[in-house]
Protein backbone atom coordinates (compact mmCIF):
# COMPACT_ATOMS: atom_id res chain seq x y z
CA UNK A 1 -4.65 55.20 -25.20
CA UNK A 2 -6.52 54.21 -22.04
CA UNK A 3 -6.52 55.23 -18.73
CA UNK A 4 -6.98 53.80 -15.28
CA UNK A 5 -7.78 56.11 -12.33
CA UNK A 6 -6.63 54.64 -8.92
CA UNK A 7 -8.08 56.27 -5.56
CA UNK A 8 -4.72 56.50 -3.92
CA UNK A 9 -0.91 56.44 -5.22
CA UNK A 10 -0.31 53.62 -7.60
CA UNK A 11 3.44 52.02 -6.81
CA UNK A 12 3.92 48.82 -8.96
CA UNK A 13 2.56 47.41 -12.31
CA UNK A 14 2.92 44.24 -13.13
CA UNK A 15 1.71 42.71 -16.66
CA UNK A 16 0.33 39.20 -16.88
CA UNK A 17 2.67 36.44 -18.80
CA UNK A 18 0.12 36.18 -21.30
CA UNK A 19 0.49 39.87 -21.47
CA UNK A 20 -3.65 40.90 -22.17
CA UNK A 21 -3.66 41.79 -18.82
CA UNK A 22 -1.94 43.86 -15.69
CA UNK A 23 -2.41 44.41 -12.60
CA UNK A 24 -1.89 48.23 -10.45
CA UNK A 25 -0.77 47.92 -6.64
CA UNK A 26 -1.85 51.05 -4.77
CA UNK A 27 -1.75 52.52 -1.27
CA UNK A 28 -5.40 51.70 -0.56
CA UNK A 29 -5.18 48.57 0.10
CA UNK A 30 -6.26 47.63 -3.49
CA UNK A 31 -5.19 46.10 -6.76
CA UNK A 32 -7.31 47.20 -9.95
CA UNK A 33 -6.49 44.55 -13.15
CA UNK A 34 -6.56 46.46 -16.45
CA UNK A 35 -7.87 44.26 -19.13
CA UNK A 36 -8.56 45.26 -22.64
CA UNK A 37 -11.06 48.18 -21.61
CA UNK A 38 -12.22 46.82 -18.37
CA UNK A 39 -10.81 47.72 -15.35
CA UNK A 40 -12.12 45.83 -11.86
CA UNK A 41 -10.86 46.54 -8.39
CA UNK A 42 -9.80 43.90 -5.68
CA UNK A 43 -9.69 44.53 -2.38
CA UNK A 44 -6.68 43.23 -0.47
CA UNK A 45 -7.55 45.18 2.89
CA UNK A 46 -10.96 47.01 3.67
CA UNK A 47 -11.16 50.68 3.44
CA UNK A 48 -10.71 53.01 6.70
CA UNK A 49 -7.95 50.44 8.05
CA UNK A 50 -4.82 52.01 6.93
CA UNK A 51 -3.75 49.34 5.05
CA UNK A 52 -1.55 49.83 2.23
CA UNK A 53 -0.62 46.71 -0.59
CA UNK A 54 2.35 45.73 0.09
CA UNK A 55 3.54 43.47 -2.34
CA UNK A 56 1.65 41.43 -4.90
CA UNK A 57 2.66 38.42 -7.65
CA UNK A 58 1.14 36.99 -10.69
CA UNK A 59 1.01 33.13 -10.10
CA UNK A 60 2.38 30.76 -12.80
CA UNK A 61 1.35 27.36 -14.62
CA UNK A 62 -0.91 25.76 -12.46
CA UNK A 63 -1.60 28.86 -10.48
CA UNK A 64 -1.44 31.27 -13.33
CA UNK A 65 -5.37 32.24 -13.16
CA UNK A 66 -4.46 33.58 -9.58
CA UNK A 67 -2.94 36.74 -8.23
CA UNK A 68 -1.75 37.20 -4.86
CA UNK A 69 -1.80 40.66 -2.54
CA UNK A 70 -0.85 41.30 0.48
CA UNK A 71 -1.12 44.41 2.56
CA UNK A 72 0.52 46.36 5.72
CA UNK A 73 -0.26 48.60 8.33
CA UNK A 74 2.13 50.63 9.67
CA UNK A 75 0.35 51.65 12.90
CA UNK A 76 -0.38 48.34 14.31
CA UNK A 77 1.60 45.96 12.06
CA UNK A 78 -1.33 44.18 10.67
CA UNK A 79 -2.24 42.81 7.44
CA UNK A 80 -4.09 41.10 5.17
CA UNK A 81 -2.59 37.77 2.38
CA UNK A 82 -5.32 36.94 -0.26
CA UNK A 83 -5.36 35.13 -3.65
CA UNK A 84 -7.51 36.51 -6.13
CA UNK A 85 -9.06 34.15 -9.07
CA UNK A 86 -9.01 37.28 -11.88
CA UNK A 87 -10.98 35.57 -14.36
CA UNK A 88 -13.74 35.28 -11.52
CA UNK A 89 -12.66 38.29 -9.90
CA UNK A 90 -13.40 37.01 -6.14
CA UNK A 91 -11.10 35.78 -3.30
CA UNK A 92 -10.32 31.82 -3.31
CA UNK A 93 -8.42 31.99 -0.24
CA UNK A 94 -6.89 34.20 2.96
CA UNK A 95 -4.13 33.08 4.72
CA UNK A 96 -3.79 32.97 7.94
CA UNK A 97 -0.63 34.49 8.86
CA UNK A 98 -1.14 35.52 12.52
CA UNK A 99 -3.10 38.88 11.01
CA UNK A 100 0.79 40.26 10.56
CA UNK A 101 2.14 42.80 8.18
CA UNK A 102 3.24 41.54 4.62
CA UNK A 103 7.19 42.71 4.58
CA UNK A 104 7.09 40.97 1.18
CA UNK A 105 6.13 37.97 -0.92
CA UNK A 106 7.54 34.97 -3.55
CA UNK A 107 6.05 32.31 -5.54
CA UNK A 108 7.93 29.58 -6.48
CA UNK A 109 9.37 29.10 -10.17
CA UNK A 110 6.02 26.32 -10.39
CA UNK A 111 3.80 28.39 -8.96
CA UNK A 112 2.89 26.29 -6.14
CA UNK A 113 4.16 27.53 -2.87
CA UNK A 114 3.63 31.12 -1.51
CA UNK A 115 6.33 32.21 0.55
CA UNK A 116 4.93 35.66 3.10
CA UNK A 117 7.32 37.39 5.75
CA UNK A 118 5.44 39.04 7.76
CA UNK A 119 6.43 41.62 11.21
CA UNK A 120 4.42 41.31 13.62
CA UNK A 121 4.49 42.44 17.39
CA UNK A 122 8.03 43.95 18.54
CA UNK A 123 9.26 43.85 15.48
CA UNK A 124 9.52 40.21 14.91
CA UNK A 125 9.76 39.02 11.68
CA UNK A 126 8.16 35.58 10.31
CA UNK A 127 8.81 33.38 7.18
CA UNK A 128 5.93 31.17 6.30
CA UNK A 129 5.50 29.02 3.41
CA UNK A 130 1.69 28.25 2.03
CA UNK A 131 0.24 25.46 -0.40
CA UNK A 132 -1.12 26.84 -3.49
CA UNK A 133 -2.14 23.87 -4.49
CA UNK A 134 -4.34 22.96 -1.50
CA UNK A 135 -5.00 26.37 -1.19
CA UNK A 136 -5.35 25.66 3.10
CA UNK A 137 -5.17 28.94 5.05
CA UNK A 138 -2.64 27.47 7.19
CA UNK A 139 0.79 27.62 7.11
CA UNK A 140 2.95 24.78 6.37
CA UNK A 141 6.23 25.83 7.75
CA UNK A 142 7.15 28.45 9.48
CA UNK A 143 10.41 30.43 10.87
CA UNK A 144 11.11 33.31 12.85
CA UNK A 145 13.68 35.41 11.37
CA UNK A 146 17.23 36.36 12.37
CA UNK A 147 17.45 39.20 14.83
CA UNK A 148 18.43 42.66 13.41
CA UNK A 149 22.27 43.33 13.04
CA UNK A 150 23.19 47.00 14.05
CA UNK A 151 19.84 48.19 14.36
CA UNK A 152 17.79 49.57 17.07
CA UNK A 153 15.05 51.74 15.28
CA UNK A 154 11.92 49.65 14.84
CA UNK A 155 10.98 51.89 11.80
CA UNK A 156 14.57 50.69 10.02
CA UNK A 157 14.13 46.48 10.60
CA UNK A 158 12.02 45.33 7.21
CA UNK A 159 13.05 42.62 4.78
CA UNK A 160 13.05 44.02 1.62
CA UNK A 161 13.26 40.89 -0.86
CA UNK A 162 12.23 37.66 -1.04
CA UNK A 163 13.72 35.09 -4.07
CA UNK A 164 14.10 31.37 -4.94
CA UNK A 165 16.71 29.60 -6.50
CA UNK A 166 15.38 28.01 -10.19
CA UNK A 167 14.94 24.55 -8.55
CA UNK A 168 13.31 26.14 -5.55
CA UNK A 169 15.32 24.49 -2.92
CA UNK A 170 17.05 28.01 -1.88
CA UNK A 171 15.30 30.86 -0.43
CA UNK A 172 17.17 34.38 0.19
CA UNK A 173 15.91 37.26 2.42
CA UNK A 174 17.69 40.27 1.76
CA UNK A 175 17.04 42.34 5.21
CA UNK A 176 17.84 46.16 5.87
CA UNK A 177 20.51 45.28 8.33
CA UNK A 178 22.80 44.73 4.93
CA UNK A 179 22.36 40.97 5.38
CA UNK A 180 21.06 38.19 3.12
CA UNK A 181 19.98 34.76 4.76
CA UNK A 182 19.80 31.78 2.42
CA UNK A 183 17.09 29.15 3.90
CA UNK A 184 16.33 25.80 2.54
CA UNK A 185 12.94 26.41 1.60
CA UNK A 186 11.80 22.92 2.07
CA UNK A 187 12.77 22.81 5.80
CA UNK A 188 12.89 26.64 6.88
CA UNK A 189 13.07 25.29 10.60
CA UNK A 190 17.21 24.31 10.32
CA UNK A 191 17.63 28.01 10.60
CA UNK A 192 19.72 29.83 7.86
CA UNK A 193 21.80 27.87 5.91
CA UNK A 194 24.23 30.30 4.63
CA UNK A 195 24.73 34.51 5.55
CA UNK A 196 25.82 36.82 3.42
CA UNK A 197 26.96 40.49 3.98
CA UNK A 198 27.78 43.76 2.34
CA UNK A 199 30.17 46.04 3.60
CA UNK A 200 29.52 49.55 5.48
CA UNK A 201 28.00 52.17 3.28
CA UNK A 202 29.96 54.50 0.76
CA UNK A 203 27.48 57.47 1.49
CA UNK A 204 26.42 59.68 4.72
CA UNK A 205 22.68 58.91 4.39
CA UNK A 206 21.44 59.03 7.12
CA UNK A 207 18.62 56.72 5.95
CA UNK A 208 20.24 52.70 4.81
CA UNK A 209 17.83 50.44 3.12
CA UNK A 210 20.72 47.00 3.47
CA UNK A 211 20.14 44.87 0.77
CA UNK A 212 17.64 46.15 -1.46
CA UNK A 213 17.05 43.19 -4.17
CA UNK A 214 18.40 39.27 -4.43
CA UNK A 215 18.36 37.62 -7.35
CA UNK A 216 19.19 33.94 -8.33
CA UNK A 217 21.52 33.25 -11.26
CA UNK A 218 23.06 30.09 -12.88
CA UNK A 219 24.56 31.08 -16.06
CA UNK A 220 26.68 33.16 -17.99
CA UNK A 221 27.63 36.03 -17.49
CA UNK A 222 27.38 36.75 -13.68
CA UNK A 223 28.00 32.85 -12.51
CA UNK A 224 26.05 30.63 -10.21
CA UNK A 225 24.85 31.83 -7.34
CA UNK A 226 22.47 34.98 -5.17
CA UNK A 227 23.32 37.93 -6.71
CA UNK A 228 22.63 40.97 -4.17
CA UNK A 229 22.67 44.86 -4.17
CA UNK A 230 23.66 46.69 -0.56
CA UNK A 231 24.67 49.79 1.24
CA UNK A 232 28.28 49.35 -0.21
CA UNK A 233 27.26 50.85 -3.31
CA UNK A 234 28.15 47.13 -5.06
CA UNK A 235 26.25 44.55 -6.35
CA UNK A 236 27.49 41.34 -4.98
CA UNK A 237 27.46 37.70 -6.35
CA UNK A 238 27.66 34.90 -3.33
CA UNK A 239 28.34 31.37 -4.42
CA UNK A 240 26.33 28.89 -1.72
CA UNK A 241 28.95 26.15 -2.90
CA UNK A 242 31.41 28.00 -1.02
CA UNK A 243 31.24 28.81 2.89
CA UNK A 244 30.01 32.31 3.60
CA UNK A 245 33.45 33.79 4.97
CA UNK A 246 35.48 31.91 2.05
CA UNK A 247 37.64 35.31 0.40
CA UNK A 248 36.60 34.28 -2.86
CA UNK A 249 32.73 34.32 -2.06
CA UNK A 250 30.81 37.66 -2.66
CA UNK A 251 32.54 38.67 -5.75
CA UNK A 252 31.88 42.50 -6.85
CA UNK A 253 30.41 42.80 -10.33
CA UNK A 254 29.28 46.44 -10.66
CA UNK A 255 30.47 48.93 -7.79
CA UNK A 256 29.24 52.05 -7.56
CA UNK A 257 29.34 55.54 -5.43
CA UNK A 258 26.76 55.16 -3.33
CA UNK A 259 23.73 52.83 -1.97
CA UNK A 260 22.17 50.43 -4.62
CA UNK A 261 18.54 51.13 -4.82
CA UNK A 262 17.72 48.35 -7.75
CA UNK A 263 19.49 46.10 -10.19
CA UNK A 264 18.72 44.60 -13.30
CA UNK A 265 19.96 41.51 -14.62
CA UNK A 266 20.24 41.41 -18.65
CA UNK A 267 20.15 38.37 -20.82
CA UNK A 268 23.24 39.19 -22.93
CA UNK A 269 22.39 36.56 -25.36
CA UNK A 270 19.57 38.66 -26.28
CA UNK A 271 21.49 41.90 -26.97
CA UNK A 272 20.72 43.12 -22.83
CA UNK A 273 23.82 45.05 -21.09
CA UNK A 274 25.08 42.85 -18.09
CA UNK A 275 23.96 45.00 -14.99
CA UNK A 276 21.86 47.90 -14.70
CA UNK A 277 22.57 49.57 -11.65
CA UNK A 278 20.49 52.54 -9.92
CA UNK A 279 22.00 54.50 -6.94
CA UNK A 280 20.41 56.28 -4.05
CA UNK A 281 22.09 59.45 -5.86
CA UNK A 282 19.30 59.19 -8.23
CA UNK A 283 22.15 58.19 -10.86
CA UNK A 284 21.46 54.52 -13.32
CA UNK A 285 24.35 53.16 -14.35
CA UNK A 286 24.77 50.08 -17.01
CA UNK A 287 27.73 48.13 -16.96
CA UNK A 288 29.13 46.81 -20.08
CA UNK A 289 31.31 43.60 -18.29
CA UNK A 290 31.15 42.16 -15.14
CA UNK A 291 34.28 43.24 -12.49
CA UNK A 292 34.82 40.40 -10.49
CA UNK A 293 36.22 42.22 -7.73
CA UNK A 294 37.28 40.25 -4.00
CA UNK A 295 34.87 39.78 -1.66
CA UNK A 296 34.98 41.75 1.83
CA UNK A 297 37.58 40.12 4.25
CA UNK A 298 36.44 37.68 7.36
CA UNK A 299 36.63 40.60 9.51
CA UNK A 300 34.17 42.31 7.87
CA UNK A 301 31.22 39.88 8.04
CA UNK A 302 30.96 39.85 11.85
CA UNK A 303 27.07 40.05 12.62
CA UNK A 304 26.12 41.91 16.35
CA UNK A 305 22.30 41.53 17.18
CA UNK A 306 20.46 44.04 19.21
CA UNK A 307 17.37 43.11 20.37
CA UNK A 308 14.39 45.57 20.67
């Protein structure tokens, strides 16, 4: 048995594909990498700033020697975006995204573009899309993000997930105003291409998270399509073949009594249940079969913007 000790609270682990090594995100600003019996810190954000990581992924093939960190401050909405070489342990590269909070992050299925949004001033909300090949600091697209649907508390606007389709040409951004917007990730400037939306929450939280996770799918046996968990207590599979207010679009393949927190996708062809599904309630749920249940009606996918 080994042990690492962080300085702060450790949130996510995440283990290498070659599996030797993992990697700790914590709420100093810092990653530590646990390999074999060697542990080494990297420094996303310097001490004293505030700065939590906020999100961090392993790269892939090409980019598989790299990790990538970002971090967030709450009190001024800044933040730091670095890649990390681990087997040299240094920084290759900052981007430059405006010095803005990371919201969240995605690599591409080849492991060569970095997708950050980012919040910055008055609560606006950025999508930009780096080279990892290149590895420039700059951006190389950019969008600002839909306004915030039927919310007015700065402290309740974040976008919670980030995900790409398996050819990469579809990017999702599942928000916390219960909306997912579906870019085309090679030209994030036409705007969303598609919107997606749960229905109004099951529970009287007070506190709503939207949609808490998006995940791609093309197979059997949850379809083809952006598979999303909301506020409605379902989890939600949208087809982009079909137009966003079509009745047969969002299909209902678990539901459950109150807010989705996370999913879980299982490959059934590997013995996996379907759907893992944990509530807000604190209850986890795993679903045998997948319902299939209508999608919400026209009516219900009407999207009001207030502006901060």
């Amino acid at each position: 048995m080994s042990t690492v000790d962080c300085d702060d609270n450790p949130e996510v682990v995440q283990y290498h594909l070659d599996g030797s090594t993992f990697a700790i995100q914590c709420d100093n600003g810092s990653v530590y990498l646990h390999r074999e019996d060697a542990v080494s810190r990297l420094v996303v954000a310097p001490a004293g700033l505030g700065h939590v990581t906020a999100e961090m992924a392993w790269g892939v093939h090409a980019s598989r020697h790299l990790l990538f960190a970002s971090s967030a401050c709450m009190a001024d909405s800044s933040g730091h975006h670095k890649a990390f070489d681990v087997v040299r342990n240094k920084v290759v590269v900052e981007f430059d995204a405006a010095k803005e909070a990371c919201s969240t992050l995605t690599l591409d299925p080849v492991g060569e573009r970095l997708f950050i949004a980012t919040e910055g001033s008055e609560s606006t909300y950025t999508l930009r899309q780096f080279d990892v090949r290149t590895r420039d600091r700059k951006a190389v697209q950019k969008v600002d993000l839909e306004p915030f649907a039927d919310i007015q508390d700065k402290l309740s606007m974040d976008v919670n997930s980030l995900s790409l389709s398996s050819d990469g040409i579809y990017i999702a951004a599942g928000r916390t105003d219960n909306w997912a917007d579906v870019y085309d990730s090679r030209m994030l400037a036409r705007g969303p291409l598609y919107s997606f939306a749960h229905e109004d929450a099951v529970s009287a939280e007070k506190d709503k998270f939207g949609i808490v996770k998006t995940q791609w799918v093309d197979g059997m046996p949850h379809g083809v399509g952006l598979v999303t968990g909301g506020i409605d207590g379902c989890v939600r599979l949208w087809d982009v073949r079909l137009a966003a207010d079509d009745p047969l679009n969002g299909t209902i393949l678990a539901r459950c009594d109150y807010d989705v927190a996370t999913f879980t996708l299982g490959d059934i062809y590997k013995g996996d249940k379907p759907i893992i599904v944990g509530e807000r309630s604190g209850k986890v749920t795993t679903f045998d079969h997948c319902k299939g249940d209508k999608a919400p009606t026209e009516s219900e996918h009407t999207r009001t913007n207030h502006l901060p």
